[in-house]
PDB file of N, CA and C in Angstrom:
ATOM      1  N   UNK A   1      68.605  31.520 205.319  1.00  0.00           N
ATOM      2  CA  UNK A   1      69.148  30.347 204.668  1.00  0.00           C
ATOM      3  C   UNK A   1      68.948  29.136 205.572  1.00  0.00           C
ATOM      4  N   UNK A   2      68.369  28.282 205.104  1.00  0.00           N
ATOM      5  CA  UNK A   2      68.165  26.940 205.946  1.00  0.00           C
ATOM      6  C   UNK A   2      69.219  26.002 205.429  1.00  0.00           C
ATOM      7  N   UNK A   3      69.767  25.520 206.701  1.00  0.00           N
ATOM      8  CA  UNK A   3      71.041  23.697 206.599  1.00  0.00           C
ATOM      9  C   UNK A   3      70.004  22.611 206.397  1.00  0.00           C
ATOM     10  N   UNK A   4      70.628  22.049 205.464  1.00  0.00           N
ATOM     11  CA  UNK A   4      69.590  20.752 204.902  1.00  0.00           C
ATOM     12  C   UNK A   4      70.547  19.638 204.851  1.00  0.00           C
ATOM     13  N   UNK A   5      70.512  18.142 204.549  1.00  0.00           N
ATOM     14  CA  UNK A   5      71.255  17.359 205.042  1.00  0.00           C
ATOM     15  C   UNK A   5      71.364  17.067 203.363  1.00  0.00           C
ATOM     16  N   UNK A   6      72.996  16.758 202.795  1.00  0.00           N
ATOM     17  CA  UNK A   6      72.787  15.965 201.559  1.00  0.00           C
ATOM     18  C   UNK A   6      73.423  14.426 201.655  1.00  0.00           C
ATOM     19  N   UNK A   7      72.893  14.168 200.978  1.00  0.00           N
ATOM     20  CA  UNK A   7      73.151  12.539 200.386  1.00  0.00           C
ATOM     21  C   UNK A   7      73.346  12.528 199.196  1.00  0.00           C
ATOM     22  N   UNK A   8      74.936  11.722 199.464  1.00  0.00           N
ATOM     23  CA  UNK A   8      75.294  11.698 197.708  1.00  0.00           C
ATOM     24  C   UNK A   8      76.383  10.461 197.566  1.00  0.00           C
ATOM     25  N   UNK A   9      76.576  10.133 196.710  1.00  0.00           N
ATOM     26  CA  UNK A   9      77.029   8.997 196.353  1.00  0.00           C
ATOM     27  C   UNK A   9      77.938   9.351 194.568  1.00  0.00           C
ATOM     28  N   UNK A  10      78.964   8.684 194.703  1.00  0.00           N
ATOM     29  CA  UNK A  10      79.764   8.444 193.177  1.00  0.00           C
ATOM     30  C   UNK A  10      78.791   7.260 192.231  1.00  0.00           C
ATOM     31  N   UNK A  11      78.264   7.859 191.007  1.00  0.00           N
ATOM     32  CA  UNK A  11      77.946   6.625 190.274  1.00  0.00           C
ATOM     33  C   UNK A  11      78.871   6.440 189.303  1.00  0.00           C
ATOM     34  N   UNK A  12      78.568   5.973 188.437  1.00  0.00           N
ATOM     35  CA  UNK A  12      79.753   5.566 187.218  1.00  0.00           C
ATOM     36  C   UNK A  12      80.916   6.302 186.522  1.00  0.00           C
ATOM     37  N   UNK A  13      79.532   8.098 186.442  1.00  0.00           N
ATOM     38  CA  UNK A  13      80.514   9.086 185.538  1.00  0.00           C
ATOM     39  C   UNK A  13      79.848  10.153 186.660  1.00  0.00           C
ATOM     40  N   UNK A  14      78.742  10.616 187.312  1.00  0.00           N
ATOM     41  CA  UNK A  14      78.494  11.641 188.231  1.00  0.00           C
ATOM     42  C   UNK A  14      78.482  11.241 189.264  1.00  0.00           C
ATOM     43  N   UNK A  15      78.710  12.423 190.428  1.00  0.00           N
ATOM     44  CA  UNK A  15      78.339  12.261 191.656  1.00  0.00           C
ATOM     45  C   UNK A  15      76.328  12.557 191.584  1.00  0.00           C
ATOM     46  N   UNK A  16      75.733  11.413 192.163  1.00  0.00           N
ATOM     47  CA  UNK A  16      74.306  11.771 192.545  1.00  0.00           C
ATOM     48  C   UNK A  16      74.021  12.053 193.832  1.00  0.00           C
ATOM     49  N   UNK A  17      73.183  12.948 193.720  1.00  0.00           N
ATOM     50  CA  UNK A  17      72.645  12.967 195.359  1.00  0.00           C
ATOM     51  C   UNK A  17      70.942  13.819 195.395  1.00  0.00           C
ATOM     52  N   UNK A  18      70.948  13.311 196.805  1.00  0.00           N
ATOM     53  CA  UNK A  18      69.344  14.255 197.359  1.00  0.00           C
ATOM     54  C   UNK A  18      69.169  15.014 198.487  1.00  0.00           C
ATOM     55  N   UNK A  19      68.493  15.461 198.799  1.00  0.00           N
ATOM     56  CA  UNK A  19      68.167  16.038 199.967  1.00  0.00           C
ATOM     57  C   UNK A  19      67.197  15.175 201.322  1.00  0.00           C
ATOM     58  N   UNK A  20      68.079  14.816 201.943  1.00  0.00           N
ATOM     59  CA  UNK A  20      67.384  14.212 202.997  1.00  0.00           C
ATOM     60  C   UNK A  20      66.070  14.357 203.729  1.00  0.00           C
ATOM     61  N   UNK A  21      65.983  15.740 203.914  1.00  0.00           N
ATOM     62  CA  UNK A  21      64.837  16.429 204.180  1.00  0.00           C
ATOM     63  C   UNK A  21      63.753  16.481 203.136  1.00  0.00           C
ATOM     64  N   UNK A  22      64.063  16.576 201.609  1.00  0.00           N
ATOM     65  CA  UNK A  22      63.417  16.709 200.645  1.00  0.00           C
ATOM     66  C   UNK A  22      63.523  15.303 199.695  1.00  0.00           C
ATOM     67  N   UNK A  23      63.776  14.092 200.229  1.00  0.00           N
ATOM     68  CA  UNK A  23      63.984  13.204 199.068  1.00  0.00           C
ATOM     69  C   UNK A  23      63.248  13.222 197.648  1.00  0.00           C
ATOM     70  N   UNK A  24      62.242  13.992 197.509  1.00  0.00           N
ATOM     71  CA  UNK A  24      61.889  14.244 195.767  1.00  0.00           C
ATOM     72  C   UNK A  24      62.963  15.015 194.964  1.00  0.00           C
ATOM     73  N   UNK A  25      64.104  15.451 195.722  1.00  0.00           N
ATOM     74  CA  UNK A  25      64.698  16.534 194.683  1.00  0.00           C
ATOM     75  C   UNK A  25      66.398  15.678 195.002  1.00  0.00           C
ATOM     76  N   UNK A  26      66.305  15.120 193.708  1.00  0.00           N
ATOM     77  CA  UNK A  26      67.195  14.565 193.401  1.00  0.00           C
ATOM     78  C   UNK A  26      68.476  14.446 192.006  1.00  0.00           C
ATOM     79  N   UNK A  27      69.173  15.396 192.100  1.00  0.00           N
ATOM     80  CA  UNK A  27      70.343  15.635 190.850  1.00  0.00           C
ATOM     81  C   UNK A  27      71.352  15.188 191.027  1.00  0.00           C
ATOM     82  N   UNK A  28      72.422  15.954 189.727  1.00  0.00           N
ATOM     83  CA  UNK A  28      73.741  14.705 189.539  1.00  0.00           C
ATOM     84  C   UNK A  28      75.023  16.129 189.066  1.00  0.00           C
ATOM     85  N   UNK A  29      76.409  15.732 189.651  1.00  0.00           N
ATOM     86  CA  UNK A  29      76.968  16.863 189.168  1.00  0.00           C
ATOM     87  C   UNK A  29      78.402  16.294 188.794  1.00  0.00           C
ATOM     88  N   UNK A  30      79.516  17.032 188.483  1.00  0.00           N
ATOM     89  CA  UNK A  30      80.947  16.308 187.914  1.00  0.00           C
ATOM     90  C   UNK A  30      81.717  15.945 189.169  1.00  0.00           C
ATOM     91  N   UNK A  31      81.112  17.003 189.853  1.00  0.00           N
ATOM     92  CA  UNK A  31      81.947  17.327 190.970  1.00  0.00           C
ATOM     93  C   UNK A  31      80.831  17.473 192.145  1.00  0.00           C
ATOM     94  N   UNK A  32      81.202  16.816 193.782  1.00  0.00           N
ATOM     95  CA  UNK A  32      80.572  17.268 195.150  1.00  0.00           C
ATOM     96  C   UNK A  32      80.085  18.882 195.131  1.00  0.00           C
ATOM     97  N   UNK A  33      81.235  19.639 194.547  1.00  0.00           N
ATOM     98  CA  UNK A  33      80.560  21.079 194.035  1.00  0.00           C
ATOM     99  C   UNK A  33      79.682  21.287 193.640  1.00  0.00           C
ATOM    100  N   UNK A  34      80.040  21.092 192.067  1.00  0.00           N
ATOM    101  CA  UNK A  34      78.783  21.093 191.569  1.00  0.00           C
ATOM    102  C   UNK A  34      77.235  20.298 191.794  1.00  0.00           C
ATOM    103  N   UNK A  35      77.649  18.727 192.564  1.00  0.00           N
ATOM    104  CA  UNK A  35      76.160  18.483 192.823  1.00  0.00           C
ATOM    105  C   UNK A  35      75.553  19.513 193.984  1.00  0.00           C
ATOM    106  N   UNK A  36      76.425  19.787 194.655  1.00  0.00           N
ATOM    107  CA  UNK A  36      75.634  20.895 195.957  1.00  0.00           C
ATOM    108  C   UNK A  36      75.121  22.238 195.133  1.00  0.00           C
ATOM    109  N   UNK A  37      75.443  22.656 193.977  1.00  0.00           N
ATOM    110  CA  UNK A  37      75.317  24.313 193.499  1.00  0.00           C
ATOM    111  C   UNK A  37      74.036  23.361 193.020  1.00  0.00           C
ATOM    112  N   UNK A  38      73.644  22.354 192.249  1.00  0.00           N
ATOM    113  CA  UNK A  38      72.523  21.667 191.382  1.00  0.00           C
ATOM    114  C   UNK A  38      71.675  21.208 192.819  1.00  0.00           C
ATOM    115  N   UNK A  39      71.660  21.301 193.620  1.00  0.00           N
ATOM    116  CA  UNK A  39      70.772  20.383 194.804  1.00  0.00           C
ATOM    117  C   UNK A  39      70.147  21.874 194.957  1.00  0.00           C
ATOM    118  N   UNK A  40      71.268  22.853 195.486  1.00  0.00           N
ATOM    119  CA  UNK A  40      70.534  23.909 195.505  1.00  0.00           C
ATOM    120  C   UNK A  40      69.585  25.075 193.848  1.00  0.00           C
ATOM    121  N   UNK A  41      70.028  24.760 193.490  1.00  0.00           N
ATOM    122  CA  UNK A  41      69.123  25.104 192.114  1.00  0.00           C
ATOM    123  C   UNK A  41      68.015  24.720 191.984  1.00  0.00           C
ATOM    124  N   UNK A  42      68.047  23.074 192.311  1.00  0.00           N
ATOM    125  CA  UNK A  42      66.838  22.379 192.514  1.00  0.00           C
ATOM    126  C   UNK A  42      66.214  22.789 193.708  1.00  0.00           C
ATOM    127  N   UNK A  43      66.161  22.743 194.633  1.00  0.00           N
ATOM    128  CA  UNK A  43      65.096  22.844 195.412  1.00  0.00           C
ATOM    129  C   UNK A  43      64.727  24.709 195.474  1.00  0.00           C
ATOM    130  N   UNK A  44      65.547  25.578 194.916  1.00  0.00           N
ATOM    131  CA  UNK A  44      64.991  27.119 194.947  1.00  0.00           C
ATOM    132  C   UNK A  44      63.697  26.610 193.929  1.00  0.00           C
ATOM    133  N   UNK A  45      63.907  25.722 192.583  1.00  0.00           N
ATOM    134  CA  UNK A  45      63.393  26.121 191.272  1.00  0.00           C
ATOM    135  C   UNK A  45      61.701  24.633 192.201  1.00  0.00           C
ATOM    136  N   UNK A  46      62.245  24.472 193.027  1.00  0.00           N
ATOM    137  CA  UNK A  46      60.648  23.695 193.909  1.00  0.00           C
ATOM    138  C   UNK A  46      60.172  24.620 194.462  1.00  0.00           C
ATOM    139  N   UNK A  47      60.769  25.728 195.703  1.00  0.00           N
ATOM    140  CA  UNK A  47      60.340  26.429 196.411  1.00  0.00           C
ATOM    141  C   UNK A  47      59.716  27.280 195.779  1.00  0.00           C
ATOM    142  N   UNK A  48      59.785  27.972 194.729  1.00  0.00           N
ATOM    143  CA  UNK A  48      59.402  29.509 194.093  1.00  0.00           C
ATOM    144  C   UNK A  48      58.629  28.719 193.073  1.00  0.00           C
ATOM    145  N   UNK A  49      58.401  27.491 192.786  1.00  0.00           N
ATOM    146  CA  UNK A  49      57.726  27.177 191.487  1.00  0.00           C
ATOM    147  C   UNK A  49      56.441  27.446 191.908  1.00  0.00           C
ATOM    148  N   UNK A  50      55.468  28.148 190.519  1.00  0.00           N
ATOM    149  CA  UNK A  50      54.095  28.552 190.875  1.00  0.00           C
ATOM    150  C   UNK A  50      53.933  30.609 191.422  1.00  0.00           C
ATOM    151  N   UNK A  51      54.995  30.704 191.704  1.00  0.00           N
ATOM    152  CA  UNK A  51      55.571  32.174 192.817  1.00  0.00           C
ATOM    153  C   UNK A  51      55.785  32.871 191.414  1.00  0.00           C
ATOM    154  N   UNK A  52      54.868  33.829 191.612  1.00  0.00           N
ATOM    155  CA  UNK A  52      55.208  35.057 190.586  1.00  0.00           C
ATOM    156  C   UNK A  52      56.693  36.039 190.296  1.00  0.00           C
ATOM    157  N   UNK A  53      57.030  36.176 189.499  1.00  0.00           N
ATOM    158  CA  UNK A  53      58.273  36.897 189.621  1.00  0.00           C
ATOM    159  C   UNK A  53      57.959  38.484 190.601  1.00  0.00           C
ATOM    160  N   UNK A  54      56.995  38.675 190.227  1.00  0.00           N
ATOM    161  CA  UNK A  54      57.225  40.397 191.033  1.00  0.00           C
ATOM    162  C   UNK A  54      56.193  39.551 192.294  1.00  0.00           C
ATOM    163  N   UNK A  55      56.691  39.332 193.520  1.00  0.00           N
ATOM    164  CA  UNK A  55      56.315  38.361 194.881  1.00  0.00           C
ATOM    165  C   UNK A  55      57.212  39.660 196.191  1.00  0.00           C
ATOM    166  N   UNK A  56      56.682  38.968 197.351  1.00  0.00           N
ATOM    167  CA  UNK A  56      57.154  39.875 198.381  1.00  0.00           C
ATOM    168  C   UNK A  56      57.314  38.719 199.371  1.00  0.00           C
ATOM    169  N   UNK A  57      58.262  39.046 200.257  1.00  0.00           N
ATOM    170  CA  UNK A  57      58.865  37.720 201.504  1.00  0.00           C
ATOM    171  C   UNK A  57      58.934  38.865 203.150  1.00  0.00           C
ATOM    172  N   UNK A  58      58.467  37.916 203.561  1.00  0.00           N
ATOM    173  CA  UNK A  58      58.423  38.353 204.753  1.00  0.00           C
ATOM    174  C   UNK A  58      58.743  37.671 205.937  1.00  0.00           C
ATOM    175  N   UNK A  59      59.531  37.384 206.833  1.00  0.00           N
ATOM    176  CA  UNK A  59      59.776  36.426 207.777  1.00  0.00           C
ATOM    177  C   UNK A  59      59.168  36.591 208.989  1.00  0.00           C
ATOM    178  N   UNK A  60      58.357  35.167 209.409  1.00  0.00           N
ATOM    179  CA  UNK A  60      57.504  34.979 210.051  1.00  0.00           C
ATOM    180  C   UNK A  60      57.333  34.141 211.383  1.00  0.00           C
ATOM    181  N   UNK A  61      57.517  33.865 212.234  1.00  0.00           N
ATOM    182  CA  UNK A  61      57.675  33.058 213.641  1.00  0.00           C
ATOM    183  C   UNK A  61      56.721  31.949 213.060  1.00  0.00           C
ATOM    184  N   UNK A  62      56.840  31.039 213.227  1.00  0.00           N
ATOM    185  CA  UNK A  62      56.097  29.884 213.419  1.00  0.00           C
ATOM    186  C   UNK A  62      55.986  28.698 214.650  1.00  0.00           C
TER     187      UNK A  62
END
């Protein structure tokens, strides 16, 4: 599991926010909760997009 930095802000009727590290992935939720469960939704549904469902992971030194 990787710590990622969020940014979020109250707008009118949602909380919005992004990922600092990732500023393209940017959602909106009722609640600080819920925008963090939607930040993370979003960026799994970036990471695995293109990634076959039957896939294999392996952790790797870089």
């Amino acid at each position: 599991m990787s710590r990622m930095t969020m940014v979020y802000w109250k707008g009118d009727t949602f909380w919005l926010g992004k990922l600092k590290e990732h500023p393209e992935i940017m959602t909106q939720g009722r609640t600080v909760k819920e925008l963090e469960e939607n930040l993370r939704d979003a960026y799994d549904m970036m990471v695995m997009e293109d990634v076959p469902e039957r896939h294999r992971e392996k952790a790797i030194a870089i």
